[in-house]
N, C-alpha and C. Protein backbone atom coordinates (compact mmCIF):
# COMPACT_ATOMS: atom_id res chain seq x y z
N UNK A 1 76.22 108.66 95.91
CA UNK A 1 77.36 108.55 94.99
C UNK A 1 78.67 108.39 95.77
N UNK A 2 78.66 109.27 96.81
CA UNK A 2 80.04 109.03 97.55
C UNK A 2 80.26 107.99 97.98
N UNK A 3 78.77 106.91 98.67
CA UNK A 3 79.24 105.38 98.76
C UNK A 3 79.52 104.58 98.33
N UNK A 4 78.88 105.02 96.86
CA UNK A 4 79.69 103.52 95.72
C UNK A 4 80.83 104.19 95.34
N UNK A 5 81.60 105.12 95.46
CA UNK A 5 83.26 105.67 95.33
C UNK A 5 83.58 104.74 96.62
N UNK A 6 82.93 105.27 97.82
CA UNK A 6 83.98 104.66 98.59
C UNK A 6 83.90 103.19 98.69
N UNK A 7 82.95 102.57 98.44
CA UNK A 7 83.08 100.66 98.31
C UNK A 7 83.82 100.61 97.26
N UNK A 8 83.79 101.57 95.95
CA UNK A 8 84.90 101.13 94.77
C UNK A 8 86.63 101.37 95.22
N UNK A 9 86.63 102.32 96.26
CA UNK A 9 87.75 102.37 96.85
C UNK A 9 88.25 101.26 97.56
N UNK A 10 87.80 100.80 98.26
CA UNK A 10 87.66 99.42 99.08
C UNK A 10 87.67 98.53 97.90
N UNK A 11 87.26 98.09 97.33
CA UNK A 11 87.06 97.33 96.54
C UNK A 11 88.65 97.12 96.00
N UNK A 12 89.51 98.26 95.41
CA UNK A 12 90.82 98.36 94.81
C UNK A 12 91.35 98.22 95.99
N UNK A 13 91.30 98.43 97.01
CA UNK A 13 92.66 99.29 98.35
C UNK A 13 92.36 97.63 99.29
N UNK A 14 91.78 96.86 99.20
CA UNK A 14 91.84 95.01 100.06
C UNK A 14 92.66 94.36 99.12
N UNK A 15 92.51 93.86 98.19
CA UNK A 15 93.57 93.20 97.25
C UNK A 15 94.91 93.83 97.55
N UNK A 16 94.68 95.04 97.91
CA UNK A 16 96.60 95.45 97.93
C UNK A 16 96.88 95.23 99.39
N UNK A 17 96.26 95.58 100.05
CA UNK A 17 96.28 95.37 101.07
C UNK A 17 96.97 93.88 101.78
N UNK A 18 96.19 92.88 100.82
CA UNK A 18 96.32 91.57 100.98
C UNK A 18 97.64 91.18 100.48
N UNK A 19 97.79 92.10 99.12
CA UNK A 19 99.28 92.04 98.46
C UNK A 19 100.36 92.59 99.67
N UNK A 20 100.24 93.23 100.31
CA UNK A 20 101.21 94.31 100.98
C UNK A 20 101.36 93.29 102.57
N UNK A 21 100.29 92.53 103.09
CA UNK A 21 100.60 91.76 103.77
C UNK A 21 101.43 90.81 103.78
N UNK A 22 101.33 89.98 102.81
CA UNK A 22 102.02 88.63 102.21
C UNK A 22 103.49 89.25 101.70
N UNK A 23 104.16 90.62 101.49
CA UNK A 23 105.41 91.28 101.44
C UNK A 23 105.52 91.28 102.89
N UNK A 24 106.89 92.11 103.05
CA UNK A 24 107.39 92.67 104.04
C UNK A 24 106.76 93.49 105.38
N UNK A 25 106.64 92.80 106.32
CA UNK A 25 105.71 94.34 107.55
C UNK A 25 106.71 95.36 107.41
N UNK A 26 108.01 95.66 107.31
CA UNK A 26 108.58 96.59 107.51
C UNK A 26 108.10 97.55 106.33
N UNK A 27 108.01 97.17 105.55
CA UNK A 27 107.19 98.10 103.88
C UNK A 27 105.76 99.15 104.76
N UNK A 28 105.66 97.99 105.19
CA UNK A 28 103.98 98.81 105.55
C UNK A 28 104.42 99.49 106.72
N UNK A 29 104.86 99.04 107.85
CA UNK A 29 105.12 100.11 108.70
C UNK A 29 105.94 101.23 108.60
N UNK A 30 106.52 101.12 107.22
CA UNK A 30 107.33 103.11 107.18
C UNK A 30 105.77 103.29 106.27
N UNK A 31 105.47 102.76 105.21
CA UNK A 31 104.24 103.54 104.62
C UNK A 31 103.07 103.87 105.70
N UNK A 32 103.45 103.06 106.77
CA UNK A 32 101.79 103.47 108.12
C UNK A 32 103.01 105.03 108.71
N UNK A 33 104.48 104.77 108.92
CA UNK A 33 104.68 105.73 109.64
C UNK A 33 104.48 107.41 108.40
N UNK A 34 104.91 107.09 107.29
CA UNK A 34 104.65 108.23 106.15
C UNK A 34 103.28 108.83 106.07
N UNK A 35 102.51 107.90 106.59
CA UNK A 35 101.00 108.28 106.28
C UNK A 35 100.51 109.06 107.53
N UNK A 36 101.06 108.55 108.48
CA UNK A 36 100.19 109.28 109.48
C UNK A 36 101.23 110.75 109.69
N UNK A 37 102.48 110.81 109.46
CA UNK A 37 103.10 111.83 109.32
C UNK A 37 102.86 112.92 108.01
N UNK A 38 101.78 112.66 107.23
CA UNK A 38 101.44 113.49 106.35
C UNK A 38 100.16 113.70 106.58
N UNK A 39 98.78 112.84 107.17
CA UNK A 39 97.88 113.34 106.70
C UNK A 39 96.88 112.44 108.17
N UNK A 40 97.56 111.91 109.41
CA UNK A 40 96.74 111.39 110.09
C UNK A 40 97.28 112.09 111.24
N UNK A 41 97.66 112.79 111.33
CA UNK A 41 98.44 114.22 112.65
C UNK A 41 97.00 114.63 113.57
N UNK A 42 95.83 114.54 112.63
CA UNK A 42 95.04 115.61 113.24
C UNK A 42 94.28 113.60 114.26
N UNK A 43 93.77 112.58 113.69
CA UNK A 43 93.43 111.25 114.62
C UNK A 43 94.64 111.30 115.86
N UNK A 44 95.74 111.82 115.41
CA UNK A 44 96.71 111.55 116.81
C UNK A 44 96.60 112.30 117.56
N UNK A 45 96.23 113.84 117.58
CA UNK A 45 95.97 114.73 117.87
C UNK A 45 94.71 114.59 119.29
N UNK A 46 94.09 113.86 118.27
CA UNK A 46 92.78 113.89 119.17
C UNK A 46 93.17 112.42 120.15
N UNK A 47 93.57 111.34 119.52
CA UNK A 47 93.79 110.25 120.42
C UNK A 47 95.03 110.67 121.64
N UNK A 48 95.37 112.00 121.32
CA UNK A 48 96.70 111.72 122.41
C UNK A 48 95.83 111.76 123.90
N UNK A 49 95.04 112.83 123.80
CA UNK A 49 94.46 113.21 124.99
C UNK A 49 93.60 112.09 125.70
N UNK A 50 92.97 110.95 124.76
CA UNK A 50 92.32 110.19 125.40
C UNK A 50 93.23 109.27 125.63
N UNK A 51 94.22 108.94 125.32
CA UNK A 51 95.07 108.01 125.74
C UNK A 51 95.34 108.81 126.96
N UNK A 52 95.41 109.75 127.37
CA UNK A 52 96.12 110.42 129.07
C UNK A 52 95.22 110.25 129.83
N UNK A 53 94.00 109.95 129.33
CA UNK A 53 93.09 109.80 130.69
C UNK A 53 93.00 108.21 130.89
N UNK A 54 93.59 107.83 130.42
CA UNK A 54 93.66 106.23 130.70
C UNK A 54 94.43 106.12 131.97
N UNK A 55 95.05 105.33 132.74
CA UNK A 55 96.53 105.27 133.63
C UNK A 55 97.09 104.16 132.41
């Protein structure tokens, strides 16, 4: 059940997506910076450290 939610999610969230492209990048990049400042803290979290072992 959770996979046909999440393909029905997908399903709604590409069309906008596609809508939100063909607008403004600046739209999407404060909504990418809002998003990860509310609820993607913990992916940065973990990517910071592997980004340091890079040079």
């Amino acid at each position: 059940m959770r996979t046909s939610g999440f393909a029905w999610i997908l399903l709604h969230w590409v069309p906008l997506l596609l809508l939100f492209s063909n607008m403004d990048m600046r739209r999407i990049r404060r909504i990418c910076h809002i998003m990860s400042a509310s609820g993607v803290q913990v992916e940065d979290s973990e990517r910071m450290p592997n980004a340091s072992n890079y040079p």
